[in-house]
N, C-alpha and C. Protein backbone atom coordinates (compact mmCIF):
# COMPACT_ATOMS: atom_id res chain seq x y z
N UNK A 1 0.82 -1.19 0.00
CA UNK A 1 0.00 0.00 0.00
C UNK A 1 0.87 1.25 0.00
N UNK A 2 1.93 1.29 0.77
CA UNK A 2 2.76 2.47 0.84
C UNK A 2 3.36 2.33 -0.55
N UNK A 3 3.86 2.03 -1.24
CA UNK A 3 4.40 2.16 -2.52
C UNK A 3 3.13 2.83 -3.61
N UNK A 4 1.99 2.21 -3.43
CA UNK A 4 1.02 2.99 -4.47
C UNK A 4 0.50 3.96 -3.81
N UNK A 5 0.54 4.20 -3.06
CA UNK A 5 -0.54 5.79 -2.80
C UNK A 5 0.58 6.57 -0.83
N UNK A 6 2.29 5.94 -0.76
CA UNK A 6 2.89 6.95 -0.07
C UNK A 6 2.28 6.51 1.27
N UNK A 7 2.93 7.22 2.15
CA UNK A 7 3.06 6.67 3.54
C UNK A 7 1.29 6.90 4.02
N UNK A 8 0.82 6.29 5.40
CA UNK A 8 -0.37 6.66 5.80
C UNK A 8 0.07 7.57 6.80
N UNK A 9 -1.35 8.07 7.14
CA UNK A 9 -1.59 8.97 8.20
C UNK A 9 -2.20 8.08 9.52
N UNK A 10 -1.49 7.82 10.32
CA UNK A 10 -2.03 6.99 11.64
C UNK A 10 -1.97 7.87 12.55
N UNK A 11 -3.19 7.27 13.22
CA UNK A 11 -4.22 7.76 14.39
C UNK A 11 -4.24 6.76 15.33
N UNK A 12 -4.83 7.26 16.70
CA UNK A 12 -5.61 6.68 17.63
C UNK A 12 -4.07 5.53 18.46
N UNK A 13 -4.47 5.42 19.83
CA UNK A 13 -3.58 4.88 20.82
C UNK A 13 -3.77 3.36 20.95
N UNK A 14 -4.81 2.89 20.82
CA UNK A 14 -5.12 1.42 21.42
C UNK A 14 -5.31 0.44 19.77
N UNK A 15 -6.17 0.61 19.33
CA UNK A 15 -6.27 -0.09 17.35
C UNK A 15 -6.29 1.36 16.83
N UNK A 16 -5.06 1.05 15.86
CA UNK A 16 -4.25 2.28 15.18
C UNK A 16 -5.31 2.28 13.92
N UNK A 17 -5.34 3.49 13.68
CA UNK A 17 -5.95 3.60 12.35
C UNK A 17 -5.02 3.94 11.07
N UNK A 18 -5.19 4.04 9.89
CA UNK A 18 -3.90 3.77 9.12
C UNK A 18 -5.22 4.33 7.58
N UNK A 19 -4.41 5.82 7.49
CA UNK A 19 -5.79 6.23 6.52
C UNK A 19 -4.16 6.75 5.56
N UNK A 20 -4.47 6.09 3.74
CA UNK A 20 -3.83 6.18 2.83
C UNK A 20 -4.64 7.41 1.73
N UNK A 21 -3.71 7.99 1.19
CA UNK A 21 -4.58 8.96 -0.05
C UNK A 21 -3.92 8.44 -1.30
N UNK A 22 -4.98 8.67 -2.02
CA UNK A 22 -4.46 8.41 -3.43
C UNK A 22 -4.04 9.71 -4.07
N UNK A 23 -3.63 9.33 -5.34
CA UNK A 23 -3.26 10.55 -6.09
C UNK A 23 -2.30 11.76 -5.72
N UNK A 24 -1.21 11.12 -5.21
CA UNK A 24 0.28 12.12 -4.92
C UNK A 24 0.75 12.44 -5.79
N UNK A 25 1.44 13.26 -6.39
CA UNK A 25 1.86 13.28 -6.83
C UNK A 25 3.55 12.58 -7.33
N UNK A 26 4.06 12.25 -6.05
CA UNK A 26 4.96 12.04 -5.91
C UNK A 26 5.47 10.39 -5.27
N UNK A 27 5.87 9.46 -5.37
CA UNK A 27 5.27 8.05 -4.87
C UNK A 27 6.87 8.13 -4.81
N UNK A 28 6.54 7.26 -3.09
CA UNK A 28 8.53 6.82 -2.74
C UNK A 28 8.12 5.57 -3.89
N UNK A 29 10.04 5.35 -3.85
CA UNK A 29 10.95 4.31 -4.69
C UNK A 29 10.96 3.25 -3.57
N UNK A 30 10.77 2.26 -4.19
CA UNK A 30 11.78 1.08 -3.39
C UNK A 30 12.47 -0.27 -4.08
N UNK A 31 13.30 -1.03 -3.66
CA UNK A 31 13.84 -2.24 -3.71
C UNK A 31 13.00 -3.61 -3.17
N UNK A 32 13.09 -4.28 -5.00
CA UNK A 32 12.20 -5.63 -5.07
C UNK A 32 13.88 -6.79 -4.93
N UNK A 33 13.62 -7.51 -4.13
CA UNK A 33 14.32 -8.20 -4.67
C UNK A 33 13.85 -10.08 -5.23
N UNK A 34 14.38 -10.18 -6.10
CA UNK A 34 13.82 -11.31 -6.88
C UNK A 34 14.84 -12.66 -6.71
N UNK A 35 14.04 -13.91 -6.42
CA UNK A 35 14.74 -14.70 -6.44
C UNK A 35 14.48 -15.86 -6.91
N UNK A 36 16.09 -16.69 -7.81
CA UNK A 36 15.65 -18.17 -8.44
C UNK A 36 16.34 -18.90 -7.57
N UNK A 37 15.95 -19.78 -6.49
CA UNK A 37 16.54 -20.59 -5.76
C UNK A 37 17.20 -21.79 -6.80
N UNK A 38 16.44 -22.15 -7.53
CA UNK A 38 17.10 -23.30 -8.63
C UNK A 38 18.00 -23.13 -8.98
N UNK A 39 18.59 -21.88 -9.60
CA UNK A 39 20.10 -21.33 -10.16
C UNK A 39 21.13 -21.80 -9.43
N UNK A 40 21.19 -21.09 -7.86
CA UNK A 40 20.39 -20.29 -7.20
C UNK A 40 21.16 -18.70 -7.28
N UNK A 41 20.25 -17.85 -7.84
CA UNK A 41 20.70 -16.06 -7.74
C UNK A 41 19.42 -15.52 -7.31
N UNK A 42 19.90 -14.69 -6.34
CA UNK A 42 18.89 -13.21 -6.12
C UNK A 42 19.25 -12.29 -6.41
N UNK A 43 18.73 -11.33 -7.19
CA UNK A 43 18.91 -10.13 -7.92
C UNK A 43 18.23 -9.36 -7.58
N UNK A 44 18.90 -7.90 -6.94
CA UNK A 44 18.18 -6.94 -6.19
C UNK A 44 18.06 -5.66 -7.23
N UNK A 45 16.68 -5.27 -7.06
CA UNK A 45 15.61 -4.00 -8.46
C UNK A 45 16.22 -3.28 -7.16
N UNK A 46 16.79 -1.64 -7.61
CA UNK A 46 16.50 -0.72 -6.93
C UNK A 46 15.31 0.49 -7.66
N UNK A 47 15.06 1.30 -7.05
CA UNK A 47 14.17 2.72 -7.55
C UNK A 47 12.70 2.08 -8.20
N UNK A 48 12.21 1.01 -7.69
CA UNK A 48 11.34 0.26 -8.53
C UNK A 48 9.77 1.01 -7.97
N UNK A 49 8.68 1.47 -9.00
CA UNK A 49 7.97 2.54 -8.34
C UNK A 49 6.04 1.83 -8.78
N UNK A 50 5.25 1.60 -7.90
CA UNK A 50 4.49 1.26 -8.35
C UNK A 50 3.25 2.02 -9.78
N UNK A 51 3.36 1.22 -10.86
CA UNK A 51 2.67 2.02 -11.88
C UNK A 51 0.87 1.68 -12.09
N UNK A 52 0.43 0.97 -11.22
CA UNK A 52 -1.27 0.38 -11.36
C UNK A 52 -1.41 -0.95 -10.36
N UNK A 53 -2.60 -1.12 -9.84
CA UNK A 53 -3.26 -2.22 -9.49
C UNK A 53 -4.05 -3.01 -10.16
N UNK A 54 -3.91 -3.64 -10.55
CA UNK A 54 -4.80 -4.87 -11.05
C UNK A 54 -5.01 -5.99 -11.12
């Protein structure tokens, strides 16, 4: 969720509330990393930015 629509806004002391907005302009980056155990290699994505849900 933080990758498509940016950090939430949390509330409340006892069950946290956790309210996301859409439409930032601006969306953090992050690191996927992918792995073939069979090979075996893991190969780390940096700056990787979410572009849709579906």
């Amino acid at each position: 969720m933080k990758g498509a629509f940016g950090a939430p806004t949390t509330t409340g002391e006892g069950p946290y509330t956790h309210v996301y907005e859409s439409g930032n302009c601006s969306l953090p980056s992050f690191s996927v990393e992918v792995g073939t155990p069979e090979v075996p290699d893991f190969a780390m994505y940096s700056g990787c930015m979410v572009d849709r849900f579906s």
